[in-house]
PDB file of N, CA and C in Angstrom:
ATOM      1  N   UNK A   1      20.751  -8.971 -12.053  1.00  0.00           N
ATOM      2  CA  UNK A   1      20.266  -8.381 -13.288  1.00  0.00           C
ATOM      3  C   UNK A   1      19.241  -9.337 -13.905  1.00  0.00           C
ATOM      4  N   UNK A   2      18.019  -8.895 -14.561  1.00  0.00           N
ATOM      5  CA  UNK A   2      17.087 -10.043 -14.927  1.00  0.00           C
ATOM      6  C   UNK A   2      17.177  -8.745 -16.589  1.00  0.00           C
ATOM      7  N   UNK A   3      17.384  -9.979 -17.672  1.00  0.00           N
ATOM      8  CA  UNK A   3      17.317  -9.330 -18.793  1.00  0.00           C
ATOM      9  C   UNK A   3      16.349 -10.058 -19.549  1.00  0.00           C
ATOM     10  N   UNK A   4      15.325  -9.431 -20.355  1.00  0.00           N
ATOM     11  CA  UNK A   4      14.391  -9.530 -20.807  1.00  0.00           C
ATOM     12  C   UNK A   4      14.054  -9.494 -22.008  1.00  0.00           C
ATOM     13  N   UNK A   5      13.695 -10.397 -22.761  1.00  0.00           N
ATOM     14  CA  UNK A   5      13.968 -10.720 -24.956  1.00  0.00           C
ATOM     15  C   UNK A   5      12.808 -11.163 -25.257  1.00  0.00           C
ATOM     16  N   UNK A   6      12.024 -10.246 -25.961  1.00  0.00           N
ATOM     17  CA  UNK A   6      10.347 -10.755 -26.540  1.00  0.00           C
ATOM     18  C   UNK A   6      10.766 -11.189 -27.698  1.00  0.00           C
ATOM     19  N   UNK A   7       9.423 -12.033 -28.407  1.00  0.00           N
ATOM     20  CA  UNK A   7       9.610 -12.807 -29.446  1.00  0.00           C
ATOM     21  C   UNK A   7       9.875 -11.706 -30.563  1.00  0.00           C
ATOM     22  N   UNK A   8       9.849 -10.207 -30.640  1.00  0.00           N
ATOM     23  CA  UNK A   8      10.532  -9.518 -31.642  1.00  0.00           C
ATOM     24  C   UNK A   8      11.938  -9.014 -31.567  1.00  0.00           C
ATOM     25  N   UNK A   9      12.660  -9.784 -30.889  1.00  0.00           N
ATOM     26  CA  UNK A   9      13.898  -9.490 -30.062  1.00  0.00           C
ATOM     27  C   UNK A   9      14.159  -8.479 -29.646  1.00  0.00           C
ATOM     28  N   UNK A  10      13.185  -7.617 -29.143  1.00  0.00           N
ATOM     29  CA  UNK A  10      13.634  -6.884 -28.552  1.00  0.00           C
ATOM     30  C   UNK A  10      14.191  -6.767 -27.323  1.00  0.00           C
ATOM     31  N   UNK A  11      15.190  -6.096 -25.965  1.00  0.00           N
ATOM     32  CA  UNK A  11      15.986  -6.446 -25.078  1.00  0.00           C
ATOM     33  C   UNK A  11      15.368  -5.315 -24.585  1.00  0.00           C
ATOM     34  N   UNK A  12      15.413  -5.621 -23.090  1.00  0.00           N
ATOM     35  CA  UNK A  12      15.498  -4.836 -21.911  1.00  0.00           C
ATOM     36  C   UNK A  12      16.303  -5.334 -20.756  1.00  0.00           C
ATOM     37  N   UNK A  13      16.330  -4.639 -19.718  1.00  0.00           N
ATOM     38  CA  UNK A  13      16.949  -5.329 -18.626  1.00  0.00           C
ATOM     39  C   UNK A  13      16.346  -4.290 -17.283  1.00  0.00           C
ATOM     40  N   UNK A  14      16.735  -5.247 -16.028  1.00  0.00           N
ATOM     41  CA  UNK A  14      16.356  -4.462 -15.117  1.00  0.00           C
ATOM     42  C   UNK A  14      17.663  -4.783 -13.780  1.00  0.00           C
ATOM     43  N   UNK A  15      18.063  -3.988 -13.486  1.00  0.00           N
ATOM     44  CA  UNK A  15      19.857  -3.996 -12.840  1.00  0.00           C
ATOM     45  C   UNK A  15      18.768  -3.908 -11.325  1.00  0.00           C
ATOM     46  N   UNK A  16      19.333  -4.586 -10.225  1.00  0.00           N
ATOM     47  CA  UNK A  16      19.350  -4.699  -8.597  1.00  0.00           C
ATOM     48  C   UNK A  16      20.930  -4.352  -7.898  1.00  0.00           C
ATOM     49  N   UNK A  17      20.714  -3.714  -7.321  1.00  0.00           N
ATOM     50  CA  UNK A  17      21.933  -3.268  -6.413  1.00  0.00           C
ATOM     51  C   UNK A  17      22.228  -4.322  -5.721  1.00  0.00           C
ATOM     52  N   UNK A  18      21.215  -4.960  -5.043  1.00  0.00           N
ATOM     53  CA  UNK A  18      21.372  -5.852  -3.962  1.00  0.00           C
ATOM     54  C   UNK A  18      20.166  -6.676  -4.014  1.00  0.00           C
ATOM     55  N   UNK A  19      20.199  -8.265  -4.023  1.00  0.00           N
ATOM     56  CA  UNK A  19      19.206  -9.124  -4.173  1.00  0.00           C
ATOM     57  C   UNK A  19      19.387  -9.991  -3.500  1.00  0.00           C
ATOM     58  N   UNK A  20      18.602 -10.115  -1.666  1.00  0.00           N
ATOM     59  CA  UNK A  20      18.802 -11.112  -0.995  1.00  0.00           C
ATOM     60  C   UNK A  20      17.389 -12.226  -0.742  1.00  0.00           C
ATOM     61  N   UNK A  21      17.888 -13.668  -0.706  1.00  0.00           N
ATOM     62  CA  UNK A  21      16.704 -14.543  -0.993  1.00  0.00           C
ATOM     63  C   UNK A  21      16.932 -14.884   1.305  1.00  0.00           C
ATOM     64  N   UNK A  22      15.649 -15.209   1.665  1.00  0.00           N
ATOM     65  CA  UNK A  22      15.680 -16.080   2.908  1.00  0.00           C
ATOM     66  C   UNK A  22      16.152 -18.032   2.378  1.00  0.00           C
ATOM     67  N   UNK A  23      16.418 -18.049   3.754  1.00  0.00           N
ATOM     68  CA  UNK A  23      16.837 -19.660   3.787  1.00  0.00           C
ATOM     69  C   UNK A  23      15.884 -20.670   3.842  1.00  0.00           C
ATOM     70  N   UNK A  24      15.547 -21.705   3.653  1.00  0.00           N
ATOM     71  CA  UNK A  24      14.470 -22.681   3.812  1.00  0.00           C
ATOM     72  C   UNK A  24      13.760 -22.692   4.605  1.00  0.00           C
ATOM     73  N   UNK A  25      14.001 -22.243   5.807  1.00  0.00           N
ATOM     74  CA  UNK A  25      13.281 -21.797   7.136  1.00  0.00           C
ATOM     75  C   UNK A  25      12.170 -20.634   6.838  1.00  0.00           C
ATOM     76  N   UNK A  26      12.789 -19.481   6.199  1.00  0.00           N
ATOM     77  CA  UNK A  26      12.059 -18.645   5.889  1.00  0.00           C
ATOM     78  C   UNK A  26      11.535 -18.663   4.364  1.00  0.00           C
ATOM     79  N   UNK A  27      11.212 -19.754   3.823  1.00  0.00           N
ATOM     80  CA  UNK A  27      10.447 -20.276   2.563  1.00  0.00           C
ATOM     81  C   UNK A  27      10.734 -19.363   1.422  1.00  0.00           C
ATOM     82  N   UNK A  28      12.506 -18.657   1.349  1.00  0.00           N
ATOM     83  CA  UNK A  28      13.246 -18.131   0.550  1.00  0.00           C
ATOM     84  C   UNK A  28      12.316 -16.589   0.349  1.00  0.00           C
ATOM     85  N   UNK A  29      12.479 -16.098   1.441  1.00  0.00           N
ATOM     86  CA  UNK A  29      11.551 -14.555   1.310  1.00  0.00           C
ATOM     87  C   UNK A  29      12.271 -13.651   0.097  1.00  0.00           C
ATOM     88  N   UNK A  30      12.012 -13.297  -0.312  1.00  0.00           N
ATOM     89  CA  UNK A  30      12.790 -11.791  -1.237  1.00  0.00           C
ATOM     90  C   UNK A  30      12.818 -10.941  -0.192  1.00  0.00           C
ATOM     91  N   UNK A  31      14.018 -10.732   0.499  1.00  0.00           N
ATOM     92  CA  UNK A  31      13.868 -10.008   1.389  1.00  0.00           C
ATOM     93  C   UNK A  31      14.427  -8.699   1.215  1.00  0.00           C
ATOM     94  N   UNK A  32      15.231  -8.354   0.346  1.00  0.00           N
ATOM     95  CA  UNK A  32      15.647  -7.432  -0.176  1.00  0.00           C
ATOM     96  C   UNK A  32      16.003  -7.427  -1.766  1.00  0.00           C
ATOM     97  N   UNK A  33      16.410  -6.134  -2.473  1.00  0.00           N
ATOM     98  CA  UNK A  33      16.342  -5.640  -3.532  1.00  0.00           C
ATOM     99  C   UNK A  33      17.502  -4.812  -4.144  1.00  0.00           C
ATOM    100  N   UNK A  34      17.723  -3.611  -3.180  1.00  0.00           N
ATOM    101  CA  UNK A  34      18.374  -2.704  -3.560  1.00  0.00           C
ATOM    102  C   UNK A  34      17.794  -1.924  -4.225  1.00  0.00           C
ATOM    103  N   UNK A  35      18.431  -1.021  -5.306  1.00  0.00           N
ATOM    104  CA  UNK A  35      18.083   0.059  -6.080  1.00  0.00           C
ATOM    105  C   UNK A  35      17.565  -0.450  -7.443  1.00  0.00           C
ATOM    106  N   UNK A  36      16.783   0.085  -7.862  1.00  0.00           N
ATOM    107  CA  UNK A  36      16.454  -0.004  -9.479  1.00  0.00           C
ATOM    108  C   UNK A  36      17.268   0.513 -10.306  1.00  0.00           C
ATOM    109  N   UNK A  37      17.610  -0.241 -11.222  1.00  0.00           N
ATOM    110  CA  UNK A  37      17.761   0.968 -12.713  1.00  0.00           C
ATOM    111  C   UNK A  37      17.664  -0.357 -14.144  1.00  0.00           C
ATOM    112  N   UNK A  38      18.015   0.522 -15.283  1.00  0.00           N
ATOM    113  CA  UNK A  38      17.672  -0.046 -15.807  1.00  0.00           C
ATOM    114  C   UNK A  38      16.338   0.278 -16.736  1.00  0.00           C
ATOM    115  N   UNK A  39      16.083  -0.423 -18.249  1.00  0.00           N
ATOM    116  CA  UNK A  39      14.833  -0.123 -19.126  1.00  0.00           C
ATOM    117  C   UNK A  39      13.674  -0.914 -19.138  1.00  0.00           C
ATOM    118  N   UNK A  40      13.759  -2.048 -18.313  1.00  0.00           N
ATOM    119  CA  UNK A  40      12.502  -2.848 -18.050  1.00  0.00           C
ATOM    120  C   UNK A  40      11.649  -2.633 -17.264  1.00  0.00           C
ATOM    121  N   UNK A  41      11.743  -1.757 -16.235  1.00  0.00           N
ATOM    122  CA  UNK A  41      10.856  -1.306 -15.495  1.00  0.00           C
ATOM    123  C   UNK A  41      11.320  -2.254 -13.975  1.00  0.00           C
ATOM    124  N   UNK A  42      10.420  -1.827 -13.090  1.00  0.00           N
ATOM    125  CA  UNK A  42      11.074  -2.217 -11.479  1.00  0.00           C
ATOM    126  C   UNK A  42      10.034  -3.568 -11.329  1.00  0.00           C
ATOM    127  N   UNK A  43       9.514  -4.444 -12.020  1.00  0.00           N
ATOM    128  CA  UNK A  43       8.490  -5.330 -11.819  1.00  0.00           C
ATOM    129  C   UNK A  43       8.564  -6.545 -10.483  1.00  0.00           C
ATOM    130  N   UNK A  44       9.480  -6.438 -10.006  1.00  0.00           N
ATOM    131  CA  UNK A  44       9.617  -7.043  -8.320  1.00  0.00           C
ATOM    132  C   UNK A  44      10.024  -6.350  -7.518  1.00  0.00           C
ATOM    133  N   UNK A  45       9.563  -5.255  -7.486  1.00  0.00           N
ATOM    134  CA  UNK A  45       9.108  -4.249  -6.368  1.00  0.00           C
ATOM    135  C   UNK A  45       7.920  -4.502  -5.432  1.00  0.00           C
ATOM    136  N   UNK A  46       6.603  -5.162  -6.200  1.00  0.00           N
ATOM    137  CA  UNK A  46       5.708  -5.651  -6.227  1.00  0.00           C
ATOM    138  C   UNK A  46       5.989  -7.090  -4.897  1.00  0.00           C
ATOM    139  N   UNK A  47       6.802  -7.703  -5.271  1.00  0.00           N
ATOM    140  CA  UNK A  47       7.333  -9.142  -4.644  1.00  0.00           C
ATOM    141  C   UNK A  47       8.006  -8.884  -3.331  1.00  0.00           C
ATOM    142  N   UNK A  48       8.953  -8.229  -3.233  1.00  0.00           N
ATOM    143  CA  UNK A  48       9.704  -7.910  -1.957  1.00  0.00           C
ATOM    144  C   UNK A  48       8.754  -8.195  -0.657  1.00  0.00           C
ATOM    145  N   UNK A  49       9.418  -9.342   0.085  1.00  0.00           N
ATOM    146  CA  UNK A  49       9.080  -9.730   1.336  1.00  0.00           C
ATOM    147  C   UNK A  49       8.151 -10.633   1.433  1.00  0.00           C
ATOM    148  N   UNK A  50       7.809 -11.432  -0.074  1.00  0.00           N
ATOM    149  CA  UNK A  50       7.025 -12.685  -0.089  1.00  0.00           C
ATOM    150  C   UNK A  50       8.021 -13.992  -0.248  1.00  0.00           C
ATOM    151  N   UNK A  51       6.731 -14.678   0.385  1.00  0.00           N
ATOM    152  CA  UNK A  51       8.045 -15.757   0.284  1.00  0.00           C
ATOM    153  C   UNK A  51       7.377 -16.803  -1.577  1.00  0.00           C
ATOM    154  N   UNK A  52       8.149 -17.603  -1.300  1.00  0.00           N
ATOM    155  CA  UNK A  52       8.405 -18.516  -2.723  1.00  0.00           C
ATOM    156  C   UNK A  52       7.363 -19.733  -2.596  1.00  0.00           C
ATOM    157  N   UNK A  53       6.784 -18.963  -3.457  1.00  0.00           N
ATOM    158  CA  UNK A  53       5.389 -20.413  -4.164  1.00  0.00           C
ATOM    159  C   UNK A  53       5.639 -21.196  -5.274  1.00  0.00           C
ATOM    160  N   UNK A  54       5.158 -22.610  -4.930  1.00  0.00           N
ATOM    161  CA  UNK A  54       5.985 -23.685  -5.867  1.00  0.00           C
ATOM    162  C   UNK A  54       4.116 -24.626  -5.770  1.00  0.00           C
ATOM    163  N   UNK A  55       4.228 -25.510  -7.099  1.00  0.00           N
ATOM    164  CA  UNK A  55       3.056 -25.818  -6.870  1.00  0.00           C
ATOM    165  C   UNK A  55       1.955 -26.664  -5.668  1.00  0.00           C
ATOM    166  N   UNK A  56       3.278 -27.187  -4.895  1.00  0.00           N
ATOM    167  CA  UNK A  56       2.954 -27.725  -3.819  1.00  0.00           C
ATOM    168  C   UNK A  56       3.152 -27.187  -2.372  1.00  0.00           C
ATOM    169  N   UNK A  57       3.511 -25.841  -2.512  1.00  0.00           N
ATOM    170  CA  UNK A  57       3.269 -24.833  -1.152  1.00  0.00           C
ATOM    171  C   UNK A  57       3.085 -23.218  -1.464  1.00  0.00           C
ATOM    172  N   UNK A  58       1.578 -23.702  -1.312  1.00  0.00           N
ATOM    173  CA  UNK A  58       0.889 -21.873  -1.788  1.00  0.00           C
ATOM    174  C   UNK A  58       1.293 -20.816  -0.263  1.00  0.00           C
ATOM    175  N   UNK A  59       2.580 -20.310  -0.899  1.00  0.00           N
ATOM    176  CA  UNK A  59       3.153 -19.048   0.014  1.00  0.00           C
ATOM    177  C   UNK A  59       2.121 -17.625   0.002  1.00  0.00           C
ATOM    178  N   UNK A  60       1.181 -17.652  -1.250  1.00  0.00           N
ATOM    179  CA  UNK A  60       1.434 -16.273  -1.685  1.00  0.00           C
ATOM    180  C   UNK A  60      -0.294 -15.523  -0.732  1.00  0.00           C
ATOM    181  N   UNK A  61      -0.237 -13.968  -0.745  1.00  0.00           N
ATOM    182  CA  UNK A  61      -1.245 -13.488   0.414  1.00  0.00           C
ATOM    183  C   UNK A  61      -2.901 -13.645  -0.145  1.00  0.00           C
ATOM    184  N   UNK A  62      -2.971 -14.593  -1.275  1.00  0.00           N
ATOM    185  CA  UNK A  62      -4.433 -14.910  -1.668  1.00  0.00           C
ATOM    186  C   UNK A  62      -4.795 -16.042  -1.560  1.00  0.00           C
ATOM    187  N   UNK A  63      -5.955 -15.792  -0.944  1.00  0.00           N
ATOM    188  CA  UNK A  63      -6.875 -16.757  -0.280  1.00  0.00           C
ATOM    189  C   UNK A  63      -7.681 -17.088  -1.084  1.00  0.00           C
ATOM    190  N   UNK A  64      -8.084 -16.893  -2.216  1.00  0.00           N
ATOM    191  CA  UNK A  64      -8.857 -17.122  -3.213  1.00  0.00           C
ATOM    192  C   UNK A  64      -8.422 -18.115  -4.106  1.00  0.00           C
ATOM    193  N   UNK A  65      -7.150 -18.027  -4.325  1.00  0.00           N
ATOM    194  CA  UNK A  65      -6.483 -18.906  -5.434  1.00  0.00           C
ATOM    195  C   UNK A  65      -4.992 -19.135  -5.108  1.00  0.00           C
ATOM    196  N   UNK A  66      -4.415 -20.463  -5.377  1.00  0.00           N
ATOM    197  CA  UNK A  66      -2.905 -20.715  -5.753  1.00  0.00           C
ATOM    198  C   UNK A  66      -2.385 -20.182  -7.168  1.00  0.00           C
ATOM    199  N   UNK A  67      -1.807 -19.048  -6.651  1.00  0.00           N
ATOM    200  CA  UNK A  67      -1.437 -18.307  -7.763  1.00  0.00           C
ATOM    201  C   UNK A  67      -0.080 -19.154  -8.591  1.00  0.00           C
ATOM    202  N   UNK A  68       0.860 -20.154  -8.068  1.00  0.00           N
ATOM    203  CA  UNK A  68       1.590 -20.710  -8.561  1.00  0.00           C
ATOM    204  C   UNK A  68       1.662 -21.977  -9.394  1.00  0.00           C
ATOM    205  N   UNK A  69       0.050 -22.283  -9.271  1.00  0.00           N
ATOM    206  CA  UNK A  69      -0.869 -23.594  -9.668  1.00  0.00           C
ATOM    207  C   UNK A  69      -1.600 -22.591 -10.840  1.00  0.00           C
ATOM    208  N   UNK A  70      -1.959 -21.370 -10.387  1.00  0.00           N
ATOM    209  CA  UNK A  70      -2.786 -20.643 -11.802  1.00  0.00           C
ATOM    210  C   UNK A  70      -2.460 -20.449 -12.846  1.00  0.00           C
ATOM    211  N   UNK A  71      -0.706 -19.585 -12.434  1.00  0.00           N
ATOM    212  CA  UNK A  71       0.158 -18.900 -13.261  1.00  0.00           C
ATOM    213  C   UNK A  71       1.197 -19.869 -13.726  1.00  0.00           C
ATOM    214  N   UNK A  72       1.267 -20.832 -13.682  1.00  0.00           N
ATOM    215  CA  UNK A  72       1.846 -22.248 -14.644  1.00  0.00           C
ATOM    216  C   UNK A  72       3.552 -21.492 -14.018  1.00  0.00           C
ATOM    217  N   UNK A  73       4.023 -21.683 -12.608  1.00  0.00           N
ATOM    218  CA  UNK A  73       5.405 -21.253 -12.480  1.00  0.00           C
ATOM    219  C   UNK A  73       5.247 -21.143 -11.080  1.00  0.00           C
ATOM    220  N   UNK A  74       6.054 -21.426  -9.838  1.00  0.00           N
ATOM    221  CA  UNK A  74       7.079 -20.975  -8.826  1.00  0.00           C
ATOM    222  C   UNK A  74       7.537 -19.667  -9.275  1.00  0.00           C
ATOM    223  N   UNK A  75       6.923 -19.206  -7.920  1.00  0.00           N
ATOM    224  CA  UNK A  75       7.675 -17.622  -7.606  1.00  0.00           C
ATOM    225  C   UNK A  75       6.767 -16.790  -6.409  1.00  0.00           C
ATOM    226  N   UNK A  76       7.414 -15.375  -6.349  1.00  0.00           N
ATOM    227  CA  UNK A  76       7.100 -14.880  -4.823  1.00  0.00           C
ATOM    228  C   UNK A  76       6.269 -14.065  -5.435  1.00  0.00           C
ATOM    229  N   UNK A  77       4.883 -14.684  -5.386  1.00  0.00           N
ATOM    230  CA  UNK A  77       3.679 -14.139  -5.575  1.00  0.00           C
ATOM    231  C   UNK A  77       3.220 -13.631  -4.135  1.00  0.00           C
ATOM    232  N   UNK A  78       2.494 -12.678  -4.755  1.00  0.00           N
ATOM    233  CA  UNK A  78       1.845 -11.401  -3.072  1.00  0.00           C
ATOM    234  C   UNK A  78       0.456 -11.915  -3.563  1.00  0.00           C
ATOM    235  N   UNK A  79      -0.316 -11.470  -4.895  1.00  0.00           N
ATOM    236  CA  UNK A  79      -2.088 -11.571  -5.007  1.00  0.00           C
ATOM    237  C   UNK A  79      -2.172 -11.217  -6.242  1.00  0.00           C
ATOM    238  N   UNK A  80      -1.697 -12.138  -7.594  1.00  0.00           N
ATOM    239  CA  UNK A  80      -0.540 -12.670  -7.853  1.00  0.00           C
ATOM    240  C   UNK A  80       0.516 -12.190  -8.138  1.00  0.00           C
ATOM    241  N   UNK A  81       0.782 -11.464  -9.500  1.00  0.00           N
ATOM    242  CA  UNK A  81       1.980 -10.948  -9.335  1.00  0.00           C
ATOM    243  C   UNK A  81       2.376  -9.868 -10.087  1.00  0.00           C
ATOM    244  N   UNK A  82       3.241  -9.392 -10.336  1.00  0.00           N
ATOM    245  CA  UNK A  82       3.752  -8.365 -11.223  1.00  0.00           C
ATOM    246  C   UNK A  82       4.726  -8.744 -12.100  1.00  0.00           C
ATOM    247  N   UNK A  83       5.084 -10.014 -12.218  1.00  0.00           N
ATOM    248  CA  UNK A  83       6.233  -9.920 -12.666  1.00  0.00           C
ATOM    249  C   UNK A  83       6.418 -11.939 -12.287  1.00  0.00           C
ATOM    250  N   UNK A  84       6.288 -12.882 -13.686  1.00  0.00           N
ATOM    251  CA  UNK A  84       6.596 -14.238 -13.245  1.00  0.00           C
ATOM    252  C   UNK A  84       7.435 -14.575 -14.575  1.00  0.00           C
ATOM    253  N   UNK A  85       8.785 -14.679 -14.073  1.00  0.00           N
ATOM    254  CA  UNK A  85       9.524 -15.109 -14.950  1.00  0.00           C
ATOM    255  C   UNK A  85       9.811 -17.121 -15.395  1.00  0.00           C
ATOM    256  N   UNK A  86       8.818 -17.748 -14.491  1.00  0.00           N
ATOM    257  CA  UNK A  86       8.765 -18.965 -14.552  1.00  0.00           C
ATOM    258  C   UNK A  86       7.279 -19.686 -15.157  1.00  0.00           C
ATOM    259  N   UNK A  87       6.817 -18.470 -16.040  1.00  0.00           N
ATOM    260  CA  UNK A  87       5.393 -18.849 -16.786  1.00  0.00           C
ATOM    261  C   UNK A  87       5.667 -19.237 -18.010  1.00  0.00           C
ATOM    262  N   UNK A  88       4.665 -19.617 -18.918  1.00  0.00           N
ATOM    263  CA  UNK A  88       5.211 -20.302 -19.922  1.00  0.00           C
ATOM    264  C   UNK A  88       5.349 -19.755 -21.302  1.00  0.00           C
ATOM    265  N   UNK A  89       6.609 -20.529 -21.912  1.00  0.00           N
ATOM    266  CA  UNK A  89       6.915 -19.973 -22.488  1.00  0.00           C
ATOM    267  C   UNK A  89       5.920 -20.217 -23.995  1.00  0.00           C
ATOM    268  N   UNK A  90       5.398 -18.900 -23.910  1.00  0.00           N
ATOM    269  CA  UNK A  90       4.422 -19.057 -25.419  1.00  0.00           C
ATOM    270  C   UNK A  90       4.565 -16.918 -26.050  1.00  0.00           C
ATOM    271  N   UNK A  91       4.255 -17.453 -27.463  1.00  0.00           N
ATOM    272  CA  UNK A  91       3.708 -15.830 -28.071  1.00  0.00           C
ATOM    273  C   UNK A  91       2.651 -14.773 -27.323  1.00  0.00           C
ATOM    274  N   UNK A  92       1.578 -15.778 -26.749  1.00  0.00           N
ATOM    275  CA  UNK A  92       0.663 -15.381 -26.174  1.00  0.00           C
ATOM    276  C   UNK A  92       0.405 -14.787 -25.638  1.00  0.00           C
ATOM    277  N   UNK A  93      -0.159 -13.944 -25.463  1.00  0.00           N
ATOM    278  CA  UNK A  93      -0.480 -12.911 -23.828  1.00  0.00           C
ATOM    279  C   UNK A  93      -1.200 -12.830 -23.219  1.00  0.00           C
ATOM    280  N   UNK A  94      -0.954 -14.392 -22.302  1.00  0.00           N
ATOM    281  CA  UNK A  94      -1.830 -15.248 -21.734  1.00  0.00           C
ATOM    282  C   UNK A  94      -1.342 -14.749 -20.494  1.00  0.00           C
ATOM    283  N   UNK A  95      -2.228 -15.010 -19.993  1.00  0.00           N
ATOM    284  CA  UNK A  95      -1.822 -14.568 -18.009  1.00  0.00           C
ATOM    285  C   UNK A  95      -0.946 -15.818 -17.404  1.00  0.00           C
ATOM    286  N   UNK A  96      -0.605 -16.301 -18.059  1.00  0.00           N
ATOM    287  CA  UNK A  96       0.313 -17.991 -17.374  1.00  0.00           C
ATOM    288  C   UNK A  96       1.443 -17.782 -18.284  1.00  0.00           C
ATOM    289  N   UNK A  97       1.431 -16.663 -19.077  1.00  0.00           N
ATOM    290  CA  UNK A  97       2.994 -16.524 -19.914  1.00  0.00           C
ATOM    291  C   UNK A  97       3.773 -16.242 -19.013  1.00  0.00           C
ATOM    292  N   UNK A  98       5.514 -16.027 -19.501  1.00  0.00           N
ATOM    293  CA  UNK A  98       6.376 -15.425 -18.760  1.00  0.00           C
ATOM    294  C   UNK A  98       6.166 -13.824 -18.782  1.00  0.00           C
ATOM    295  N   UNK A  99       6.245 -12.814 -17.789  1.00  0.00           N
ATOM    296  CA  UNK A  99       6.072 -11.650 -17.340  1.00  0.00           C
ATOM    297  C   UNK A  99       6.536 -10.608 -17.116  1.00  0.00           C
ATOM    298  N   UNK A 100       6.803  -9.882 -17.187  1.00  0.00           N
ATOM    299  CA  UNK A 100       7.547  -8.464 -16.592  1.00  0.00           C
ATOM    300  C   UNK A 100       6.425  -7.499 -17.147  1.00  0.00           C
ATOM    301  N   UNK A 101       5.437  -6.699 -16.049  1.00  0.00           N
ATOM    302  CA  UNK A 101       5.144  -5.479 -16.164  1.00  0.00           C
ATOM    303  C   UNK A 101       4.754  -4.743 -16.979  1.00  0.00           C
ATOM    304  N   UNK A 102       5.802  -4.473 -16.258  1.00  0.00           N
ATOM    305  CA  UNK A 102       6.713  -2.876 -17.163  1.00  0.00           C
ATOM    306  C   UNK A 102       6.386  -2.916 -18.653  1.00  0.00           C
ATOM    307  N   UNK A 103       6.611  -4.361 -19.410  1.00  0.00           N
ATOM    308  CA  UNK A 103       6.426  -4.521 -20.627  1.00  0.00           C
ATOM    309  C   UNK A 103       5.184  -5.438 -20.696  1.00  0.00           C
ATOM    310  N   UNK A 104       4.970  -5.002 -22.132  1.00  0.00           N
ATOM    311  CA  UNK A 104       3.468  -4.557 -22.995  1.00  0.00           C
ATOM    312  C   UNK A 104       3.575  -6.357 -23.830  1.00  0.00           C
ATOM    313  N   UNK A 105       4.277  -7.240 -23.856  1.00  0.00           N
ATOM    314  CA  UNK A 105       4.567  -7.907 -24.820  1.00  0.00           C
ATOM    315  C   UNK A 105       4.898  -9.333 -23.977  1.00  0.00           C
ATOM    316  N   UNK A 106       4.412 -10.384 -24.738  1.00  0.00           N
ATOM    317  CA  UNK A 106       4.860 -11.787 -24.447  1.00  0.00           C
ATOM    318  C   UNK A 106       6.738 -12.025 -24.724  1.00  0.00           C
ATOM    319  N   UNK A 107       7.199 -12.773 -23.439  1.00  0.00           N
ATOM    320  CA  UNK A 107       8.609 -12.704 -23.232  1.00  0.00           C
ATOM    321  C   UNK A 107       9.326 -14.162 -23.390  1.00  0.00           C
ATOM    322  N   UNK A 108      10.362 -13.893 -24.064  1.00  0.00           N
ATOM    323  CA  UNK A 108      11.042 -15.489 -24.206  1.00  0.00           C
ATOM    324  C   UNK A 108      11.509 -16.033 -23.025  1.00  0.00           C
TER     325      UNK A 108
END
C-alpha cells in the first residue's frame, strides 16, 4: 500500500495485490504489481519491470539523462517517471519533488 498526504492534508492511497522487487543480481526489478485499487491513481504502472536507480547506477531506459541524479531520489525510473516517492520533500511543484501522478499537488 503506498499512502499519500499533501501539504493540505489531504490523503489518498493506492492498494497492490502483489508487489515483487528482483534480488541484487537483477538490480531489484519491479517485477510485479498485482491489481490496482484504491484513490491515488495506479502511478507505478508506469515502473513495472525497471530496475532501481540510485545516484551512482543509472538503471533507467534514458540515454539522455540520469534521471535519479535529476530527480533528487533512487527509484525504478523507465524515461523518468510517473511516480518518485524519494524526491524532495518541498511545497513546490518542482519536478525533483516527491510524486504520484495521479495527483495534481506537491506530496509530504
Amino acid at each position: 500500500i503506498v499512502e499519500i498526504k499533501n501539504f493540505a492534508d489531504g490523503y489518498e492511497y493506492a492498494r497492490y495485490s502483489d508487489f515483487v522487487l528482483g534480488n541484487e543480481w537483477s538490480k531489484y526489478t519491479l517485477s510485479r504489481l498485482g491489481t490496482h485499487s484504491g484513490d491515488a491513481g495506479d502511478a507505478l504502472k508506469y515502473h513495472k519491470g525497471m530496475k532501481f536507480s540510485t545516484f551512482d547506477r543509472d538503471n533507467d531506459e534514458d540515454d539522455s539523462r540520469h534521471c535519479a541524479e535529476k530527480y533528487h531520489g533512487a527509484w525504478w525510473y523507465r524515461s523518468c517517471y510517473d511516480s518518485n516517492l524519494n524526491g524532495l520533500h518541498t511545497e513546490n511543484q518542482e519536478a525533483k519533488a516527491i510524486k504520484w501522478f495521479e495527483t495534481n499537488v506537491s506530496l509530504k
